[in-house]
C-alpha atoms as a PDB file:
ATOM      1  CA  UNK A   1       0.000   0.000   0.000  1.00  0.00           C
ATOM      2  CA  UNK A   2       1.218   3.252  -0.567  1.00  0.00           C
ATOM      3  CA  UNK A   3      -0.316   5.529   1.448  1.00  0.00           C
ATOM      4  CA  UNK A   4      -0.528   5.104   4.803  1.00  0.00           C
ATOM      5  CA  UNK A   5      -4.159   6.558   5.375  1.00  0.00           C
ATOM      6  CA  UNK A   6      -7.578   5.865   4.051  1.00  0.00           C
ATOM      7  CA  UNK A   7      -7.940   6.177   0.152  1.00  0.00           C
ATOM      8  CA  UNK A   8     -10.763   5.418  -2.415  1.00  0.00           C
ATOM      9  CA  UNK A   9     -10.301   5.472  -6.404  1.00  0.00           C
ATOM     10  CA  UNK A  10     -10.808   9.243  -6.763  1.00  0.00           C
ATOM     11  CA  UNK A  11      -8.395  10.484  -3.459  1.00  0.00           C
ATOM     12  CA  UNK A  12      -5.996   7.527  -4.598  1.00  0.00           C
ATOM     13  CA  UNK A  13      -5.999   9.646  -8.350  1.00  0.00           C
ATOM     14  CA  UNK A  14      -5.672  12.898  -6.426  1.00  0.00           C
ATOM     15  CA  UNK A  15      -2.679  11.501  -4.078  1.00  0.00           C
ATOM     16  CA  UNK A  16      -1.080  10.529  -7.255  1.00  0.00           C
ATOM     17  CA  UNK A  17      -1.225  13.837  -9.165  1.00  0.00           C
ATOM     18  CA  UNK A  18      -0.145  15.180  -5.962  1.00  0.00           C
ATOM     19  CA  UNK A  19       3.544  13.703  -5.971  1.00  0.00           C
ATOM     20  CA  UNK A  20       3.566  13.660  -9.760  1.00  0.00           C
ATOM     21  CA  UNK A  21       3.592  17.406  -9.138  1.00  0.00           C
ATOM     22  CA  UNK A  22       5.871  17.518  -6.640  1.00  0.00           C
ATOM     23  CA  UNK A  23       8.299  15.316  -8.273  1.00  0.00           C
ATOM     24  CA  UNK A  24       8.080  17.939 -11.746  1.00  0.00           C
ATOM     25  CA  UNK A  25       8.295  20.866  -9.533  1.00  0.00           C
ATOM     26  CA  UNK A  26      11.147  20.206  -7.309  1.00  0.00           C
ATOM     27  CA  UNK A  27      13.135  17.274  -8.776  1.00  0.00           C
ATOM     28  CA  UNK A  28      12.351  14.806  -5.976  1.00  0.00           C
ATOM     29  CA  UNK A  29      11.708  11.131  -6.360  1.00  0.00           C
ATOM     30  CA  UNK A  30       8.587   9.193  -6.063  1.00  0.00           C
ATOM     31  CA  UNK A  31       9.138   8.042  -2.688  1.00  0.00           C
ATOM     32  CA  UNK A  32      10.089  11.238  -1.469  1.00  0.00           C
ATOM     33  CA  UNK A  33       6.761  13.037  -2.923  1.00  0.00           C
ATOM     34  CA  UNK A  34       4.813  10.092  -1.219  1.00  0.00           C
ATOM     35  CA  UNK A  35       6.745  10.195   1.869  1.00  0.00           C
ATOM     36  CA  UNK A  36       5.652  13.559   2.542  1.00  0.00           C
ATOM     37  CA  UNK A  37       2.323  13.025   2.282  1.00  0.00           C
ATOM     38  CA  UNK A  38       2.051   9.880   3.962  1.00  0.00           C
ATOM     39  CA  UNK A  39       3.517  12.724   7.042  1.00  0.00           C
ATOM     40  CA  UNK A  40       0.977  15.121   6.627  1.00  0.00           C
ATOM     41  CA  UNK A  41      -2.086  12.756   6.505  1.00  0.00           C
ATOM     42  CA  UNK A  42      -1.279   9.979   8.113  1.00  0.00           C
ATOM     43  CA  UNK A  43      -3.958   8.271  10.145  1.00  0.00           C
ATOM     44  CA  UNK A  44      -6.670  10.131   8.227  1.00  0.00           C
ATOM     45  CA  UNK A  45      -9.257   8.713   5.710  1.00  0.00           C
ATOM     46  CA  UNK A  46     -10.224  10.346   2.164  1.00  0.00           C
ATOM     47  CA  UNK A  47     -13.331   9.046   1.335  1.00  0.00           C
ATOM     48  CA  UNK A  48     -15.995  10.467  -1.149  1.00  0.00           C
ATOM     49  CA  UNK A  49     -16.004  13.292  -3.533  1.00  0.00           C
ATOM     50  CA  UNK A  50     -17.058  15.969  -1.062  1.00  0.00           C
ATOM     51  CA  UNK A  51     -13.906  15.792   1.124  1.00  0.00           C
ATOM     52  CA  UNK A  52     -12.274  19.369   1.854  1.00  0.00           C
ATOM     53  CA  UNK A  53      -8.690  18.532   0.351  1.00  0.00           C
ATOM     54  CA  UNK A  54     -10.411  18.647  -2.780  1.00  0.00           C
ATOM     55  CA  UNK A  55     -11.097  22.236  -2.162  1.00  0.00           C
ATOM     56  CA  UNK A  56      -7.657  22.978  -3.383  1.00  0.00           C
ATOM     57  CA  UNK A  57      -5.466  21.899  -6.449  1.00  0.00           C
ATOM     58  CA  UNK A  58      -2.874  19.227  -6.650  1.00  0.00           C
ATOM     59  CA  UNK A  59      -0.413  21.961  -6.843  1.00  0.00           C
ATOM     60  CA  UNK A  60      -1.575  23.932  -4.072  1.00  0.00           C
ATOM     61  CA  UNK A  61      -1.128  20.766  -1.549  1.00  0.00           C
ATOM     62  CA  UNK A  62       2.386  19.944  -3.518  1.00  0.00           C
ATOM     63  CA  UNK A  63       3.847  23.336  -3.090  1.00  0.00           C
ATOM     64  CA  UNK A  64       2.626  23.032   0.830  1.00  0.00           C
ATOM     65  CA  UNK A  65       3.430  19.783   1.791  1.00  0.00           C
ATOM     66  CA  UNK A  66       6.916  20.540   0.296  1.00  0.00           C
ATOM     67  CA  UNK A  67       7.562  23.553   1.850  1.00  0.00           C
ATOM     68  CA  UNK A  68       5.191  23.497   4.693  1.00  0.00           C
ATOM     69  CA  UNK A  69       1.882  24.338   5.922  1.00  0.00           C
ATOM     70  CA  UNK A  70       3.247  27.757   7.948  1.00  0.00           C
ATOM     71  CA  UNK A  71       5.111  28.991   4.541  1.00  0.00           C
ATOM     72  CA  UNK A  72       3.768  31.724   2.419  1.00  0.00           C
ATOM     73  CA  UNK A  73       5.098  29.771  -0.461  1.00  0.00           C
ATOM     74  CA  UNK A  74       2.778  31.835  -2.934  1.00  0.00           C
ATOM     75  CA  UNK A  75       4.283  35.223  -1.443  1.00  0.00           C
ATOM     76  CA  UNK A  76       7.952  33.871  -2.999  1.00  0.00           C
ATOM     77  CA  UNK A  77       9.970  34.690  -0.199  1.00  0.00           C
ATOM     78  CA  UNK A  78      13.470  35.312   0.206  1.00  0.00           C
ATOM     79  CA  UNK A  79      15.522  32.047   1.100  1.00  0.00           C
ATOM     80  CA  UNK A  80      12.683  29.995   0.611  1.00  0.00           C
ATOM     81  CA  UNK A  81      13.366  26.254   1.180  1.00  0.00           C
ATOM     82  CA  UNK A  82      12.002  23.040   1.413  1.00  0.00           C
ATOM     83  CA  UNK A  83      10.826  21.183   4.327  1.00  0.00           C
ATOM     84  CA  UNK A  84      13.530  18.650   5.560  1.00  0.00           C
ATOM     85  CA  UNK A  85      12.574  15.305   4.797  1.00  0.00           C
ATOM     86  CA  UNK A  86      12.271  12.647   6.544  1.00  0.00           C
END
């Protein structure tokens, strides 16, 4: 299984366009992409199309989860920089 929370089809699809943009954004790998958000939502279920992560793009959530949730990442700031992972 690759994510370590509660999927269906369409969050599983959503997931998956998440780290696809995270890995042609930032050059990371796969596992790295899915790594970070197995952190964020770990323990949590995604299940049916009204869910609230929806609410936002697949870029949106990339661009946060990599940098994190606190970052104004859309502000550009000075010095910004990733998240450490793991």
């Amino acid at each position: 299984m690759k994510y370590t929370f509660t999927t269906d089809d369409q969050s599983t699809a959503f997931f998956d366009e998440i780290s696809g943009e995270m890995i042609a954004l930032f050059n990371i790998s796969q596992d790295d992409a899915v790594g970070r958000i197995n952190r964020q939502w770990k323990g949590q279920s995604f299940v049916g199309p009204d869910d609230l992560i929806y609410h936002e793009t697949a870029v949106f959530w990339a661009k946060t989860l990599y940098y994190g949730v606190r970052v104004k990442w859309w502000l550009n700031p000075p010095g910004l920089a990733p998240r450490p992972y793991p």
